[in-house]
PDB file of N, CA and C in Angstrom:
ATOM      1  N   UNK A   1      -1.825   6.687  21.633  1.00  0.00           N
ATOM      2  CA  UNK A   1      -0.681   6.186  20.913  1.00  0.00           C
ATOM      3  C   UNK A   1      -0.673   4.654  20.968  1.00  0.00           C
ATOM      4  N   UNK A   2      -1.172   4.208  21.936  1.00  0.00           N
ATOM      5  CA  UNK A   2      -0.938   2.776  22.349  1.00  0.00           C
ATOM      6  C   UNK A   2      -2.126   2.109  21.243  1.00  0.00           C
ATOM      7  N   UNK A   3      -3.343   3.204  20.800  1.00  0.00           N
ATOM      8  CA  UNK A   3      -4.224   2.403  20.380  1.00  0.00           C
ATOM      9  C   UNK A   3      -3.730   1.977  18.981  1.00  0.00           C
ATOM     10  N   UNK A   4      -3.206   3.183  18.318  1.00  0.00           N
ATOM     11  CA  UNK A   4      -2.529   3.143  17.057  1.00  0.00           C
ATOM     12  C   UNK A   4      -1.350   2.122  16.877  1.00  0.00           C
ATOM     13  N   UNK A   5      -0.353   1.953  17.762  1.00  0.00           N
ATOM     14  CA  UNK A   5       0.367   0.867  17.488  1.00  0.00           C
ATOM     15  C   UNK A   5      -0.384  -0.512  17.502  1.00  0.00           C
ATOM     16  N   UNK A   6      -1.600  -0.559  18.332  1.00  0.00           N
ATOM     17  CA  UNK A   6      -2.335  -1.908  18.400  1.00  0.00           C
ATOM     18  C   UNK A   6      -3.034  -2.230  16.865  1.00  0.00           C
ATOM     19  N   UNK A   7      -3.884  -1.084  16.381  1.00  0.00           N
ATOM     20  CA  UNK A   7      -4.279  -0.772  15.017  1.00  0.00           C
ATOM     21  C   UNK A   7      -3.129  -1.311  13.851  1.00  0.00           C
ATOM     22  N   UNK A   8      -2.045  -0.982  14.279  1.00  0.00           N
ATOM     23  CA  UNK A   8      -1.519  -0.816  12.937  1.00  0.00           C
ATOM     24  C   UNK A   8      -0.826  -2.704  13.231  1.00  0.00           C
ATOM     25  N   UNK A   9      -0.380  -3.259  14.171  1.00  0.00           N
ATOM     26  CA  UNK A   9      -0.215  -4.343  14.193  1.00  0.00           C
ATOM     27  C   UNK A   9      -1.691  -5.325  13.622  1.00  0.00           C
ATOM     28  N   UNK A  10      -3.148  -5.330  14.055  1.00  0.00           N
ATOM     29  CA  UNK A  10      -3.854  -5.816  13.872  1.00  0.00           C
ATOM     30  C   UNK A  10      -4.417  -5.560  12.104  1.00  0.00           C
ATOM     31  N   UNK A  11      -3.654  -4.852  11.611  1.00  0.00           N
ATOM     32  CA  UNK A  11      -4.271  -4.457   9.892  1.00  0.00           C
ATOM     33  C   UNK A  11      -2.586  -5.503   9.613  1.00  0.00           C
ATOM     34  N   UNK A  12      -1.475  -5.286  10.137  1.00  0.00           N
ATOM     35  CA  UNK A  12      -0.231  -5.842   9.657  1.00  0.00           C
ATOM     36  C   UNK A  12      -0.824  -7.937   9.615  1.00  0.00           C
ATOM     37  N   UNK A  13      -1.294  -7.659  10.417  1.00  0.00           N
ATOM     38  CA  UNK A  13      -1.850  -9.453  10.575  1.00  0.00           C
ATOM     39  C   UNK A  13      -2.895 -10.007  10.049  1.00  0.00           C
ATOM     40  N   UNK A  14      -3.912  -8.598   9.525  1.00  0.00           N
ATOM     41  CA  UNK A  14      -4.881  -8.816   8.598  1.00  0.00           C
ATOM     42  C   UNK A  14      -3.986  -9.133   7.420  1.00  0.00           C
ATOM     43  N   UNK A  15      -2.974  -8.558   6.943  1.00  0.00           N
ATOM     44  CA  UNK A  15      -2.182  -8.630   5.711  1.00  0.00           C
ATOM     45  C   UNK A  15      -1.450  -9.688   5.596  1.00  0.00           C
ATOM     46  N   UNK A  16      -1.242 -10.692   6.563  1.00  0.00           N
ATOM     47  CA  UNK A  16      -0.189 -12.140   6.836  1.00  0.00           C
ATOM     48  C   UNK A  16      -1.700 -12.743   6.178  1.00  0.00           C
ATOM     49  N   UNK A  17      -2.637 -12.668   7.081  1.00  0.00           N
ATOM     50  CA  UNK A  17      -3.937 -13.425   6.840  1.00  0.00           C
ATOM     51  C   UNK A  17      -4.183 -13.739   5.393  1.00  0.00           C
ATOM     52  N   UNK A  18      -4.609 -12.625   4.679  1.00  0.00           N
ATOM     53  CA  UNK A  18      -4.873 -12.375   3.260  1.00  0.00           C
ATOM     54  C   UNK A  18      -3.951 -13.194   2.651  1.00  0.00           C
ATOM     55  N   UNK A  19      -2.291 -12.831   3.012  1.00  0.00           N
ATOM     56  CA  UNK A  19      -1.604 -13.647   2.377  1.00  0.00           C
ATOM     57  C   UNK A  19      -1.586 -15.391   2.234  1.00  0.00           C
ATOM     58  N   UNK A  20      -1.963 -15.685   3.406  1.00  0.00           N
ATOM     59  CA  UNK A  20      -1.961 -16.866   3.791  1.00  0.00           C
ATOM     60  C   UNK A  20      -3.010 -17.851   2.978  1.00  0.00           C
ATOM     61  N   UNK A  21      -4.684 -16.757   2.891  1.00  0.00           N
ATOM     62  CA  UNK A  21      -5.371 -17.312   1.725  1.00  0.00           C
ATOM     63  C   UNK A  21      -4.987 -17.740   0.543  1.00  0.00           C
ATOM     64  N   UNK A  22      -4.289 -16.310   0.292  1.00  0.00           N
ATOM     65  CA  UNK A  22      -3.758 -16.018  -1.052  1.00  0.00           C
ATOM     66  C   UNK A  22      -2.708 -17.862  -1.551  1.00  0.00           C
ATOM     67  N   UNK A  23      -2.088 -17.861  -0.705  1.00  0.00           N
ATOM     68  CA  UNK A  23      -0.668 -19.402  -0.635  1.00  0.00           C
ATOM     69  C   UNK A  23      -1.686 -20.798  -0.757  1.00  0.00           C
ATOM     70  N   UNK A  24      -2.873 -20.661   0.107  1.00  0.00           N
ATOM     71  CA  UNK A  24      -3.833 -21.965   0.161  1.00  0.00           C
ATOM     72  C   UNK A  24      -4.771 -22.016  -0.610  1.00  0.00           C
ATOM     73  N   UNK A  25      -5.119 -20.833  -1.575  1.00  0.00           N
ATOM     74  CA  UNK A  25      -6.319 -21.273  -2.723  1.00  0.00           C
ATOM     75  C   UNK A  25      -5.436 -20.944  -4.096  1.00  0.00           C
ATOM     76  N   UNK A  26      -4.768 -19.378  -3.885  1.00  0.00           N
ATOM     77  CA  UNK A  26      -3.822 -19.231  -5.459  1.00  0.00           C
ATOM     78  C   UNK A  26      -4.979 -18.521  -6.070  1.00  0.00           C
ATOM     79  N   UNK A  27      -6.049 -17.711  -5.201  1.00  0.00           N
ATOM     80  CA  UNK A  27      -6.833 -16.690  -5.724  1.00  0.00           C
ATOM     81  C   UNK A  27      -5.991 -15.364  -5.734  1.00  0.00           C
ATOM     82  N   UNK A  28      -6.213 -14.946  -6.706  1.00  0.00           N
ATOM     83  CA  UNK A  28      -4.876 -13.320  -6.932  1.00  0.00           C
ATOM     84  C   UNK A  28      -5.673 -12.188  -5.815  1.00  0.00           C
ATOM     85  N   UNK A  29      -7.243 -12.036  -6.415  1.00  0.00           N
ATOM     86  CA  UNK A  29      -8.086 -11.361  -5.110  1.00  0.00           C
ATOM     87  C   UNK A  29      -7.457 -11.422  -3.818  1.00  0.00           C
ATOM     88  N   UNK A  30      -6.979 -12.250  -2.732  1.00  0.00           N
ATOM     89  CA  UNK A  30      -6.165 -12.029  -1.707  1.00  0.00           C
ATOM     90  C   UNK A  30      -4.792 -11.559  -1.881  1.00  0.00           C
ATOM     91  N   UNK A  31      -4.069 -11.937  -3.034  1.00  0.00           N
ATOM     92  CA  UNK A  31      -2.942 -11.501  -2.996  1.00  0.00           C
ATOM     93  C   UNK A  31      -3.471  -9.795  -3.063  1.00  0.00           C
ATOM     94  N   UNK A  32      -4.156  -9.496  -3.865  1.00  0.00           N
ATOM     95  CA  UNK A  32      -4.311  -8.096  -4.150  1.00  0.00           C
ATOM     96  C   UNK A  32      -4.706  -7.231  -2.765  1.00  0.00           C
ATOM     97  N   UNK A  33      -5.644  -7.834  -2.439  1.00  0.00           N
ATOM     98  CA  UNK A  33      -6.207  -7.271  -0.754  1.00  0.00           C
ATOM     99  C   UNK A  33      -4.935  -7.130   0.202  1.00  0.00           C
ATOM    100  N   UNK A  34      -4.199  -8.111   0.050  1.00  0.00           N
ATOM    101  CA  UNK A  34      -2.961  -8.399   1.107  1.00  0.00           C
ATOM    102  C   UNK A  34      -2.197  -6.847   0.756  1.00  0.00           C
ATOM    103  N   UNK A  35      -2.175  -6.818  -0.375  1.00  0.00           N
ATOM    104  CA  UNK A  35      -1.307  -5.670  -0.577  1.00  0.00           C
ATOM    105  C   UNK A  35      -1.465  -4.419  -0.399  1.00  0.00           C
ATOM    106  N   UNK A  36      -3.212  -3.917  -0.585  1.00  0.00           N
ATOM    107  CA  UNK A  36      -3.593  -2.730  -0.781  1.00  0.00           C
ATOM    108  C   UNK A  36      -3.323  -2.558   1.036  1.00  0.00           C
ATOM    109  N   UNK A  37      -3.544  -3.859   2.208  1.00  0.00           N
ATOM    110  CA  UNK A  37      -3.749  -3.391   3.557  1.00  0.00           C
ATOM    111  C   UNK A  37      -2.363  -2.997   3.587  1.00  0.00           C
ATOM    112  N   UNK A  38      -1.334  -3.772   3.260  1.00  0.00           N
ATOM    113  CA  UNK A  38      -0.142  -3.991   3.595  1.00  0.00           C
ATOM    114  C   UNK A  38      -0.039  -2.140   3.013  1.00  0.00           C
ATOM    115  N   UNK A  39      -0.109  -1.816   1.919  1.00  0.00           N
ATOM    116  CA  UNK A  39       0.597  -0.397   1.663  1.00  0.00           C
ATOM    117  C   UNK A  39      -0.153   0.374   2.583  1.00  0.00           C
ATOM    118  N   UNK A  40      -1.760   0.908   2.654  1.00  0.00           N
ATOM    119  CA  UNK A  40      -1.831   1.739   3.476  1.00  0.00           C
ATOM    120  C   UNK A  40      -1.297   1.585   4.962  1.00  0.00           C
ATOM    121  N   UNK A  41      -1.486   0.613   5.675  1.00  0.00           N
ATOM    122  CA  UNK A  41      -1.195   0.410   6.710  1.00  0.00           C
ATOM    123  C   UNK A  41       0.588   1.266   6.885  1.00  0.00           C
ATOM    124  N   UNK A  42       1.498   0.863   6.021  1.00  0.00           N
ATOM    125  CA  UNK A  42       2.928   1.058   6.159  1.00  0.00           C
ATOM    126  C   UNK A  42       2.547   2.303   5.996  1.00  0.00           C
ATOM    127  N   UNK A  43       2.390   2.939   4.947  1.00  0.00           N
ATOM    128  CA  UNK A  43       1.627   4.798   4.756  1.00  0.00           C
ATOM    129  C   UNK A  43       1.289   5.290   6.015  1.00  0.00           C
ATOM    130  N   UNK A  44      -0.002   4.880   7.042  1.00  0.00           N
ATOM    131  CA  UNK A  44      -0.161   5.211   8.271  1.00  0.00           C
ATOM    132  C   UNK A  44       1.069   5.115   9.200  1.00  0.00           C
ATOM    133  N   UNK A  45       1.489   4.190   9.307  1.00  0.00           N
ATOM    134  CA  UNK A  45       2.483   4.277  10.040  1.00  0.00           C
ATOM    135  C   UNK A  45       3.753   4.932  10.402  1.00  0.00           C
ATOM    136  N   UNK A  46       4.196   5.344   8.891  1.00  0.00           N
ATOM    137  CA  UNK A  46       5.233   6.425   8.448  1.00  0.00           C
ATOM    138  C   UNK A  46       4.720   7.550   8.994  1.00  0.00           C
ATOM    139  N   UNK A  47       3.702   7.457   8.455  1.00  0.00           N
ATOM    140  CA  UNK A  47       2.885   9.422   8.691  1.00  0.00           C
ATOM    141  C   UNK A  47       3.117   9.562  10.246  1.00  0.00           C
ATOM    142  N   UNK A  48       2.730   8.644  10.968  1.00  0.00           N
ATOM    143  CA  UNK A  48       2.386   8.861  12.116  1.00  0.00           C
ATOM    144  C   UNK A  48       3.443   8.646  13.167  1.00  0.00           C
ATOM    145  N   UNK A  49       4.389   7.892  12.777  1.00  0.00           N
ATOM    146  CA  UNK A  49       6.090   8.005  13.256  1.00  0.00           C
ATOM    147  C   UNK A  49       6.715   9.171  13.073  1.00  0.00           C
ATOM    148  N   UNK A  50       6.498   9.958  11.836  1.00  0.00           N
ATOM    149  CA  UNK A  50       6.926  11.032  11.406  1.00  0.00           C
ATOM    150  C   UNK A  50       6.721  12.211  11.803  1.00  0.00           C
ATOM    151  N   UNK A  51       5.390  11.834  12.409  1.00  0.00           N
ATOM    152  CA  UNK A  51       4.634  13.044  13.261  1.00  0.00           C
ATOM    153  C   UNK A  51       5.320  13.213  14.788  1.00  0.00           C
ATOM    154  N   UNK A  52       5.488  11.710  15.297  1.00  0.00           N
ATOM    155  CA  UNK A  52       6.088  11.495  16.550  1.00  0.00           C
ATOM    156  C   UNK A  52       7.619  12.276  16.455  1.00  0.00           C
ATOM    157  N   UNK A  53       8.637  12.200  15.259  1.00  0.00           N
ATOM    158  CA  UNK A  53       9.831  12.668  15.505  1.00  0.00           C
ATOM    159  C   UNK A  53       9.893  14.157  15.112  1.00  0.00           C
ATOM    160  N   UNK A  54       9.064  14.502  14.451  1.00  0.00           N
ATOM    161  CA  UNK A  54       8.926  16.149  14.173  1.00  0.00           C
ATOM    162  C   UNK A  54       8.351  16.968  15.289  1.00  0.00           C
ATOM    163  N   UNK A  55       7.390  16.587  16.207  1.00  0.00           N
ATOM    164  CA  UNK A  55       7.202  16.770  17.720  1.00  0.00           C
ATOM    165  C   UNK A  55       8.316  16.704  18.520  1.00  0.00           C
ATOM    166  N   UNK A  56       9.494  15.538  18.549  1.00  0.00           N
ATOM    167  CA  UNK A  56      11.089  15.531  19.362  1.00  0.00           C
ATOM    168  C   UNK A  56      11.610  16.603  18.584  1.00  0.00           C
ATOM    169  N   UNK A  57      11.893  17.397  17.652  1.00  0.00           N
ATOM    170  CA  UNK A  57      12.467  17.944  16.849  1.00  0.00           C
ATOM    171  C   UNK A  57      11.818  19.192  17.496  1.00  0.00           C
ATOM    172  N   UNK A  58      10.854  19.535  17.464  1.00  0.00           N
ATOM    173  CA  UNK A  58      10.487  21.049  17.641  1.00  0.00           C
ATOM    174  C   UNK A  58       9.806  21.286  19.142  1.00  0.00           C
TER     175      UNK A  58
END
């Protein structure tokens, strides 16, 4: 569990990163990358929170 929260922070900072290109050149290619990490990453994370409270649940 611990590795996955580390995972999902280190793809969340890949996605600041991208962005950050994206602000200092004004290439859309990073904006686009920034986004595709940024959605799956939030996707993983849901799934896998979701998994955590349906386990408290049952």
């Amino acid at each position: 569990m611990l590795l996955f929260r580390w995972l999902i922070l280190l793809f969340l900072l890949a996605a600041v990163v991208a962005f950050m290109f994206y602000a200092g050149t004004g290439q859309a290619r990073y904006k686009r990358f920034g986004l595709i990490i940024l959605k799956w990453t939030l996707i993983a994370a849901f799934g896998f929170f979701a998994v955590l409270v349906l386990e408290r649940i049952a």
